[in-house]
C-alpha atoms as a PDB file:
ATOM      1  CA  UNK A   1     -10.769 -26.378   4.943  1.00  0.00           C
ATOM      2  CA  UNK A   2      -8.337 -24.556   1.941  1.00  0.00           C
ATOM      3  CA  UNK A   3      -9.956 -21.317   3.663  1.00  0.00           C
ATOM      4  CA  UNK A   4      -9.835 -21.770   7.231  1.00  0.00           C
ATOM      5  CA  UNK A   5      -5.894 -22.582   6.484  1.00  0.00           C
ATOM      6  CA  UNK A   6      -5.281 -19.744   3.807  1.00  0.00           C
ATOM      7  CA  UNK A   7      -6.672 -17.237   6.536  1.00  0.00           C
ATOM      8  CA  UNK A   8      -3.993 -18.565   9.214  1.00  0.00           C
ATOM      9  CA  UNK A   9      -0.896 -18.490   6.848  1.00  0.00           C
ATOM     10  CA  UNK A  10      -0.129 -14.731   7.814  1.00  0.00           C
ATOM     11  CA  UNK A  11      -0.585 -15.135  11.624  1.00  0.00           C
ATOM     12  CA  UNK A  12       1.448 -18.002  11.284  1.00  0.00           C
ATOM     13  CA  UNK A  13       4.250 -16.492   9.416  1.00  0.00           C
ATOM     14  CA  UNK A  14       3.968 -13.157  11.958  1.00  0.00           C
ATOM     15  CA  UNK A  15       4.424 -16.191  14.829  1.00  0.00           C
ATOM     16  CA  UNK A  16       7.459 -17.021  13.162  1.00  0.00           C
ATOM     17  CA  UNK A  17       8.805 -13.627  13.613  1.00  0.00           C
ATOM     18  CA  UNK A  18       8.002 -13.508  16.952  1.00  0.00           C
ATOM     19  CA  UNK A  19       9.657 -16.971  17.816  1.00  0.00           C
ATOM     20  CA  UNK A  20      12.715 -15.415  16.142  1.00  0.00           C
ATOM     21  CA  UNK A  21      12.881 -12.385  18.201  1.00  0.00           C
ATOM     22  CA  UNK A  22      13.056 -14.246  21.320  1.00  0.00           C
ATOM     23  CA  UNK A  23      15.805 -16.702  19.670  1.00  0.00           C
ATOM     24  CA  UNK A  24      17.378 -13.716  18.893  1.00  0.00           C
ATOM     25  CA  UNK A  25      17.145 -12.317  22.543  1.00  0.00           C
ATOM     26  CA  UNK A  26      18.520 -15.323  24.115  1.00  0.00           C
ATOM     27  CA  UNK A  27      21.773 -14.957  21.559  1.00  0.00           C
ATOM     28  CA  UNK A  28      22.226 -11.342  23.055  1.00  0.00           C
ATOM     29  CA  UNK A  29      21.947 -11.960  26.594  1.00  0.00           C
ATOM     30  CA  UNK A  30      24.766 -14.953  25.926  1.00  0.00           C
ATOM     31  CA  UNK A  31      26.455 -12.209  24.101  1.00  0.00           C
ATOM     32  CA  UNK A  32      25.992 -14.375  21.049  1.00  0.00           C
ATOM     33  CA  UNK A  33      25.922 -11.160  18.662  1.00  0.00           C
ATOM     34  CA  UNK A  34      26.290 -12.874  15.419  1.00  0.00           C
ATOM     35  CA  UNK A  35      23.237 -15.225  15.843  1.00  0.00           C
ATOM     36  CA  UNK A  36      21.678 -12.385  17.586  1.00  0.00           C
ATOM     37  CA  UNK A  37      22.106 -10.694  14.265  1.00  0.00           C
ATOM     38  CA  UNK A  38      21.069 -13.379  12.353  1.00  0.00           C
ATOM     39  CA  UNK A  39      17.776 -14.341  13.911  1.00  0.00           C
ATOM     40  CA  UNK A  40      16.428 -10.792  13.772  1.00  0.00           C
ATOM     41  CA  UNK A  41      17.146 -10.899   9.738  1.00  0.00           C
ATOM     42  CA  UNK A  42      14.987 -14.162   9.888  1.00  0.00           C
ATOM     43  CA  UNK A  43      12.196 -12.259  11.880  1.00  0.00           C
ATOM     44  CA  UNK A  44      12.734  -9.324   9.476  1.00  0.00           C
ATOM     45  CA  UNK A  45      11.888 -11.705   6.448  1.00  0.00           C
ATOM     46  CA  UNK A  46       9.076 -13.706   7.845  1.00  0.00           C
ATOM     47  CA  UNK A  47       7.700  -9.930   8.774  1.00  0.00           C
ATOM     48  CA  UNK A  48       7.979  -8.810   5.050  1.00  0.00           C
ATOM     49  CA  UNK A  49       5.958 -12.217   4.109  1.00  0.00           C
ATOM     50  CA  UNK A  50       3.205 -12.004   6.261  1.00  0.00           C
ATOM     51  CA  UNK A  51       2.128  -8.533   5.177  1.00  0.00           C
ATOM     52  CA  UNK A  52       2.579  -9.687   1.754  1.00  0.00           C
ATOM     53  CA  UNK A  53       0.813 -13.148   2.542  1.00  0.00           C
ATOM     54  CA  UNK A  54      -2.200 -11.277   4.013  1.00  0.00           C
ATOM     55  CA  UNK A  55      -2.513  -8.888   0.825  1.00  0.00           C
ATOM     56  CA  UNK A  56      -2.703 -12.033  -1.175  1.00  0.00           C
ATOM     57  CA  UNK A  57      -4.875 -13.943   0.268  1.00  0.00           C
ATOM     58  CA  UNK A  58      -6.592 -11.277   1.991  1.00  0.00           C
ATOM     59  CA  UNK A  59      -6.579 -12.236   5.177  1.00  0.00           C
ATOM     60  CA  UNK A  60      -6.500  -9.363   7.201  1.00  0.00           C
ATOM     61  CA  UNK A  61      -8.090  -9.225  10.869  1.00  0.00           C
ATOM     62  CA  UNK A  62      -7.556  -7.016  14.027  1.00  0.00           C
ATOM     63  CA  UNK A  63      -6.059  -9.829  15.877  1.00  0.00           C
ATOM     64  CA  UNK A  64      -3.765 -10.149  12.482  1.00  0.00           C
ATOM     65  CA  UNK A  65      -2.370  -6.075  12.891  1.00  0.00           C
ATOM     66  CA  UNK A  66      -2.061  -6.711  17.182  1.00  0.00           C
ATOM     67  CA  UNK A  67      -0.178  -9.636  16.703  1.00  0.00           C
ATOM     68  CA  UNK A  68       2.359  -8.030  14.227  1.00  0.00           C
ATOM     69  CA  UNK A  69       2.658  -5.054  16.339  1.00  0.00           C
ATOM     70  CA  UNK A  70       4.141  -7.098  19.234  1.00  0.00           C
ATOM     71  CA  UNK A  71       5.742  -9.720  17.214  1.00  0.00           C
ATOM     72  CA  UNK A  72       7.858  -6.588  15.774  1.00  0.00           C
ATOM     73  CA  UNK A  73       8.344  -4.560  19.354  1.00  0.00           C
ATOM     74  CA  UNK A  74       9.905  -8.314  20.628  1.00  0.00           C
ATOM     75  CA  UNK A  75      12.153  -9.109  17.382  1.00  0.00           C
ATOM     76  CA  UNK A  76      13.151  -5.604  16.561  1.00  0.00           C
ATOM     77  CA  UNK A  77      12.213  -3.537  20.071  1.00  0.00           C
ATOM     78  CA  UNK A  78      13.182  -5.888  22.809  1.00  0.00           C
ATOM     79  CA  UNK A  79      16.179  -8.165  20.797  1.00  0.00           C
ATOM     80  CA  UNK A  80      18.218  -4.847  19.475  1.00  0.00           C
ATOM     81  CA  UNK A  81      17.201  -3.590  22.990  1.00  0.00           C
ATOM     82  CA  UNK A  82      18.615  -6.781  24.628  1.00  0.00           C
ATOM     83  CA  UNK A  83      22.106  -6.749  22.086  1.00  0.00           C
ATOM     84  CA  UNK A  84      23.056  -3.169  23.610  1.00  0.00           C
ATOM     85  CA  UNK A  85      22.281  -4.285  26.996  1.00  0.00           C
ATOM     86  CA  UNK A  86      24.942  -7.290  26.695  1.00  0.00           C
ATOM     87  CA  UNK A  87      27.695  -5.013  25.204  1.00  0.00           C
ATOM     88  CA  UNK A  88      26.796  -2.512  27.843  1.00  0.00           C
ATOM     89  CA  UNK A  89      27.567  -4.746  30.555  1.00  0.00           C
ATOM     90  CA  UNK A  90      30.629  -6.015  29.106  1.00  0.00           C
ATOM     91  CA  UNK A  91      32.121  -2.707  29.295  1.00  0.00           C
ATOM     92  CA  UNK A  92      34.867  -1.590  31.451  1.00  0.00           C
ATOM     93  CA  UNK A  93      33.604   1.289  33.641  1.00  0.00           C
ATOM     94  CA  UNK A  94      36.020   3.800  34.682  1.00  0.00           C
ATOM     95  CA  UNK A  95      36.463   3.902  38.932  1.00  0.00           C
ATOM     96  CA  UNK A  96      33.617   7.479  38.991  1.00  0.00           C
ATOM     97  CA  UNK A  97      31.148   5.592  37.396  1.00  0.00           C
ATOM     98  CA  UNK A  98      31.576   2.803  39.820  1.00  0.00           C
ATOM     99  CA  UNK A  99      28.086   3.902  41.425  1.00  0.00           C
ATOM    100  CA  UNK A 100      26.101   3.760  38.018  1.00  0.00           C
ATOM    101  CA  UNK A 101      27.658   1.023  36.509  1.00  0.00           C
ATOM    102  CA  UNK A 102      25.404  -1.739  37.199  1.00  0.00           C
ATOM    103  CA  UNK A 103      22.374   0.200  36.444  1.00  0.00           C
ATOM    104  CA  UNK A 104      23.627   1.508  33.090  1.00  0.00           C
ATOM    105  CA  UNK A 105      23.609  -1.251  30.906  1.00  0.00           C
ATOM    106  CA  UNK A 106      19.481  -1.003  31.298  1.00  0.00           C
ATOM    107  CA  UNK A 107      19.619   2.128  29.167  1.00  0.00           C
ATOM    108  CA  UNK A 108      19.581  -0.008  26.842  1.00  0.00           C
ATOM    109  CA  UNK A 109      15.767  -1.031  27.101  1.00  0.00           C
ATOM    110  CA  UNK A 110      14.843   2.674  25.789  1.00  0.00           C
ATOM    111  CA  UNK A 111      14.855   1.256  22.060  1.00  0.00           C
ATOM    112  CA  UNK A 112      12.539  -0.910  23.024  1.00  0.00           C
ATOM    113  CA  UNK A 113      10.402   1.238  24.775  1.00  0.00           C
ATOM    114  CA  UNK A 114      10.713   3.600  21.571  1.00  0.00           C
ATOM    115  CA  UNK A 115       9.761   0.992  19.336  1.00  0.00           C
ATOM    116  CA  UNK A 116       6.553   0.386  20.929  1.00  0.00           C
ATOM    117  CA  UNK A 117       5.962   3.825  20.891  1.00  0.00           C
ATOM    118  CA  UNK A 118       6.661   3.846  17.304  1.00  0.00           C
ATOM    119  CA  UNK A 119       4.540   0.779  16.086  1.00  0.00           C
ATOM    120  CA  UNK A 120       1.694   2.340  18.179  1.00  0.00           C
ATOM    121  CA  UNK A 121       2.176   6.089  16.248  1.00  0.00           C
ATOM    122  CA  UNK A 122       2.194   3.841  12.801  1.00  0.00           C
ATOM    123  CA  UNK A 123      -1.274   1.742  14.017  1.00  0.00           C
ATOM    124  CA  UNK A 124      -2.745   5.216  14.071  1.00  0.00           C
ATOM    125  CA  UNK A 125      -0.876   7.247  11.608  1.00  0.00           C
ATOM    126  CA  UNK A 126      -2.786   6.853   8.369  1.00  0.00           C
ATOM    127  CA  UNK A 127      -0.116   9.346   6.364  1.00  0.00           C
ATOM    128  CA  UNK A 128       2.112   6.171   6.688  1.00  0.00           C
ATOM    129  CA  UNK A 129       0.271   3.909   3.803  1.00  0.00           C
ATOM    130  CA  UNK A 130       3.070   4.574   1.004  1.00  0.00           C
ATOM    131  CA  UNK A 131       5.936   5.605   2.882  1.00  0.00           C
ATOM    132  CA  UNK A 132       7.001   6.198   6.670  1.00  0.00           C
ATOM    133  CA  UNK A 133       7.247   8.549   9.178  1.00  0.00           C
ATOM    134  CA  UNK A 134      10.269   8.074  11.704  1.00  0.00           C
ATOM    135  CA  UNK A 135      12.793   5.170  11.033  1.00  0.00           C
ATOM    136  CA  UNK A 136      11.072   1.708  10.951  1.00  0.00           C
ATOM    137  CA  UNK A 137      11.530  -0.669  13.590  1.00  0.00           C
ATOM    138  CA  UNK A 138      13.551  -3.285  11.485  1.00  0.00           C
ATOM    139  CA  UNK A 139      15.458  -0.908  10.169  1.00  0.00           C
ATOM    140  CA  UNK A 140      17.076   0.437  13.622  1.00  0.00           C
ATOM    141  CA  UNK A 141      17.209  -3.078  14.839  1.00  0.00           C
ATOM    142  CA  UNK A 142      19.301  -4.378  11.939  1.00  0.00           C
ATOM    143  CA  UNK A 143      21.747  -1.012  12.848  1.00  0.00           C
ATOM    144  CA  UNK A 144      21.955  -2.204  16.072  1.00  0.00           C
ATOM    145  CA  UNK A 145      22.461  -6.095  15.681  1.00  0.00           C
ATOM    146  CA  UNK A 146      24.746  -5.133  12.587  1.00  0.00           C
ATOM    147  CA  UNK A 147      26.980  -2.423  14.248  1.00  0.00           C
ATOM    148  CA  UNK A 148      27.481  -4.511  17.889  1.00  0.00           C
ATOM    149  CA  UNK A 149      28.398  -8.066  15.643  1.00  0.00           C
ATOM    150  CA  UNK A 150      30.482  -6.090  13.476  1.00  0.00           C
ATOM    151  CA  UNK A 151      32.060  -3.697  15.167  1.00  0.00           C
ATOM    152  CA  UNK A 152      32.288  -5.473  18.591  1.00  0.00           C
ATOM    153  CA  UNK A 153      35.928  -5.418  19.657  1.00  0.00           C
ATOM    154  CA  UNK A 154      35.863  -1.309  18.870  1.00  0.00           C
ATOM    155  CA  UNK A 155      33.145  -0.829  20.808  1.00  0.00           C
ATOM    156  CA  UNK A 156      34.254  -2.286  24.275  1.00  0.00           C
ATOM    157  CA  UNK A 157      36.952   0.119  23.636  1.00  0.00           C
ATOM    158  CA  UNK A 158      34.602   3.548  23.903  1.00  0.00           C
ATOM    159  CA  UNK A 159      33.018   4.676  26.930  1.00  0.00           C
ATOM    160  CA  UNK A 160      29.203   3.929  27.860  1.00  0.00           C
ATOM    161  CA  UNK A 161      28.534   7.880  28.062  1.00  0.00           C
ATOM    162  CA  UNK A 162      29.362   7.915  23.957  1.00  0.00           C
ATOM    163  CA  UNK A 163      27.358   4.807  23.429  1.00  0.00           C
ATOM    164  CA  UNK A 164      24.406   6.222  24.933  1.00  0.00           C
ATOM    165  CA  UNK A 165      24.065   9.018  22.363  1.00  0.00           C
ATOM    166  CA  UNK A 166      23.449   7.082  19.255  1.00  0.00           C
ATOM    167  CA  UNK A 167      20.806   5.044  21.805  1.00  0.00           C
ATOM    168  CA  UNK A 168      19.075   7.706  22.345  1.00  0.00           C
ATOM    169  CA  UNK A 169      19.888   9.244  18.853  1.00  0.00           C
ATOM    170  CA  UNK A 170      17.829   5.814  17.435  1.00  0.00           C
ATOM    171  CA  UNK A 171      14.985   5.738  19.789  1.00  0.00           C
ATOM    172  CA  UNK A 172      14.491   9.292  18.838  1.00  0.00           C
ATOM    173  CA  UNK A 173      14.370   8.634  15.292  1.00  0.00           C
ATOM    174  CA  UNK A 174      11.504   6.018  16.090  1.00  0.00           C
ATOM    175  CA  UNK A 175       8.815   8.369  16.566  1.00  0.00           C
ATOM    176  CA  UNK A 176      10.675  11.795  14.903  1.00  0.00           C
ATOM    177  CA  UNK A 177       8.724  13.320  12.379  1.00  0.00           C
ATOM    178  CA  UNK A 178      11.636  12.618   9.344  1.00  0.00           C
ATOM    179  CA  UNK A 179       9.549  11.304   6.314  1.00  0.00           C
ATOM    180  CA  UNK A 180      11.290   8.327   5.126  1.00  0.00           C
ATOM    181  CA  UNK A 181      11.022   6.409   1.963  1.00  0.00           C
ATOM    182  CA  UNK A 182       9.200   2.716   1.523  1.00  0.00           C
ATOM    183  CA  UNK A 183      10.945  -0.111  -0.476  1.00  0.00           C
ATOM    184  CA  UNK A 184       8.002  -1.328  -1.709  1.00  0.00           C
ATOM    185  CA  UNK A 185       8.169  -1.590  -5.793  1.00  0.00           C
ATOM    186  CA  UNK A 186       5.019  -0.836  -7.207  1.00  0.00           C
ATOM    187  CA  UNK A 187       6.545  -1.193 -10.469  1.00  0.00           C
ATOM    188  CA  UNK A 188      10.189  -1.307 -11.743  1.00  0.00           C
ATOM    189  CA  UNK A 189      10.310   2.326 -14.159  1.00  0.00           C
ATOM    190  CA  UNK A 190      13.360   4.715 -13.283  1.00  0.00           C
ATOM    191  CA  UNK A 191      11.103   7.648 -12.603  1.00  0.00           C
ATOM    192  CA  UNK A 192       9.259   6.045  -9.753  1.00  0.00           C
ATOM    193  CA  UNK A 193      12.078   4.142  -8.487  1.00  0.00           C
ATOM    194  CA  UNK A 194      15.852   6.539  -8.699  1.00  0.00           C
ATOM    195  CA  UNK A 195      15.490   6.821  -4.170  1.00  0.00           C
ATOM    196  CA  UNK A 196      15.351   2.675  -3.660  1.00  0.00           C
ATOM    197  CA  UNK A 197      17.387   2.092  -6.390  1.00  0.00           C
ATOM    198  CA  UNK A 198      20.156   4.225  -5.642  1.00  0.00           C
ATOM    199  CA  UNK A 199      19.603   3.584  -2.212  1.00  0.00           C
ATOM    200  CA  UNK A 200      20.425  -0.031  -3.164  1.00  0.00           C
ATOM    201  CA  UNK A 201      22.911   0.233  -5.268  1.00  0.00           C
ATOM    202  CA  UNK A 202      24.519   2.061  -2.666  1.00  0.00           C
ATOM    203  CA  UNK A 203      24.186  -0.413  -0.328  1.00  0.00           C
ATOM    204  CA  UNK A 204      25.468  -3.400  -2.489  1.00  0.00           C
ATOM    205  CA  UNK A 205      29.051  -1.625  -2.403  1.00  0.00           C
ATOM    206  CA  UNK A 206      28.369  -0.892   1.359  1.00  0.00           C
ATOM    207  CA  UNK A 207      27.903  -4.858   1.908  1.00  0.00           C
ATOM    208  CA  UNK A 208      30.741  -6.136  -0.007  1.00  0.00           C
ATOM    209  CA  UNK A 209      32.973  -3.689   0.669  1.00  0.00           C
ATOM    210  CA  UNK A 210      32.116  -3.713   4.719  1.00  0.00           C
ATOM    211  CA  UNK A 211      30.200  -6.941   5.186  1.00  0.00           C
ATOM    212  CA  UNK A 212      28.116  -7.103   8.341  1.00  0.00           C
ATOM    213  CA  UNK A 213      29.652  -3.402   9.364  1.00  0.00           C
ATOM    214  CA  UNK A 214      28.036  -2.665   6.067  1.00  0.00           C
ATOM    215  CA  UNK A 215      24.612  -3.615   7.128  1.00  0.00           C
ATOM    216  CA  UNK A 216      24.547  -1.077   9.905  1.00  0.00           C
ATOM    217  CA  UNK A 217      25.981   1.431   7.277  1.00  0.00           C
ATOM    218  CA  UNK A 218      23.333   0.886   4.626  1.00  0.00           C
ATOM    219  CA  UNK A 219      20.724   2.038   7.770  1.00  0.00           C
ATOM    220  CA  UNK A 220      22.661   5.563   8.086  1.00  0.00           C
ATOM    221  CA  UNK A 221      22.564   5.768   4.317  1.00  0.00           C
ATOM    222  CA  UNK A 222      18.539   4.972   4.494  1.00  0.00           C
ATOM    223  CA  UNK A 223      18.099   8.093   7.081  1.00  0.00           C
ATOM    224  CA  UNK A 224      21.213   9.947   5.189  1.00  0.00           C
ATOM    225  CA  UNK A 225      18.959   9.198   1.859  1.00  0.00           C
ATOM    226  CA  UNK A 226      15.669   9.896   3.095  1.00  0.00           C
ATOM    227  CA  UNK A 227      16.407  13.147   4.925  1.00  0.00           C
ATOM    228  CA  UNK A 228      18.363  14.237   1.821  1.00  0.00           C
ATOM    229  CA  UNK A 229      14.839  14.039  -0.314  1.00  0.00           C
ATOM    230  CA  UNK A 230      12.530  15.448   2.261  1.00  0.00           C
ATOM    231  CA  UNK A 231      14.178  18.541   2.247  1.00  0.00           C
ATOM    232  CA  UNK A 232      14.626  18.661  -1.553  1.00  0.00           C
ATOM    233  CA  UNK A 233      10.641  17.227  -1.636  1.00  0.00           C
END
């Protein structure tokens, strides 16, 4: 019996995430961006437990690495996807764009569709065991869900045409070819560690100096960050 539940913890944890993806897309279609914002951070942390959880106990399985692959295109594909959609549609759109409007908003759904893309490449990609290739999934999801709570009242002000840049920007980032850094610790020495620990150290000031805004800003300092040593690597 000890077994049979040890070897479900992980699925159950990756459930978790899932259940707070859709939470968190309900909260962006009610333009709820805050608890939007919120509920993906919970995903994110039940999706950094289960991977650890199944390393522990070893409990890995195929179903196991499916089921995270579409808990994480739902709480970091579909609910960032879901967030921009909402402040999309609650944009005023000048009298040209009259014919478009009501379509635009579903632009949107292109970091979603990127995402999947992007978990699929990392199923497959076995140069991604120590570090990444493209931005992780969380990561742009927490940029979105950070930058739309934080920022919302300056960005009904801009027009849809600049907001679809960084959209596509993001979803091309997904499955780019950038080398990006892990944060995974295998062990706390300077030498092994000066990226993530400057990187967080960095992001510390970014967070109490900005505060949610901050969380979107610590993403652009990830890419910033790991561009900035792929080129010097």
């Amino acid at each position: 019996m000890p077994n049979f539940i040890t070897r479900r913890i992980p699925n159950t944890l990756t459930c978790l995430n899932l259940f707070s993806g859709c939470v968190a897309a309900v909260m962006a279609f009610r333009c709820q961006y805050d608890l939007a914002l919120l509920f993906i951070i919970v995903g994110a942390v039940f999706d950094f437990f289960d991977g650890l959880a199944a390393r522990a106990l070893h409990a890995y399985s195929a179903i196991g690495k499916d089921l995270d692959s579409l808990a994480d295109d739902i709480s970091f594909g579909l609910a960032p996807s879901v967030v921009v959609f909402s402040l999309l549609r609650e944009l005023a759109y000048p009298e040209w764009m009259s014919a478009v409007a009501p379509y635009f908003p579903y632009a949107a759904f292109l970091i979603a569709v990127f995402s999947g893309l992007r978990l699929a490449k990392f199923n497959n990609d076995t140069r991604q065991t120590t570090s990444f290739i493209g931005l992780p999934v969380p990561a742009n999801a927490l940029f979105w869900a950070a930058l739309v709570a934080g920022c919302h009242d300056w960005l009904l002000g801009m027009s849809p045409w600049v907001l679809l840049v960084p959209v596509c920007l993001t979803s091309w980032l997904l499955v780019s070819e950038i080398p990006m850094f892990s944060l995974k610790f295998k062990d706390l020495s300077w030498a092994h560690n000066k990226l993530r620990f400057l990187f967080l150290a960095v992001c510390v000031a970014l967070l109490a100096v900005l505060q949610v805004q901050g969380l979107a800003a610590c993403i652009v300092w990830y890419v910033l960050l790991s561009v900035s040593a792929g080129r010097r690597g």
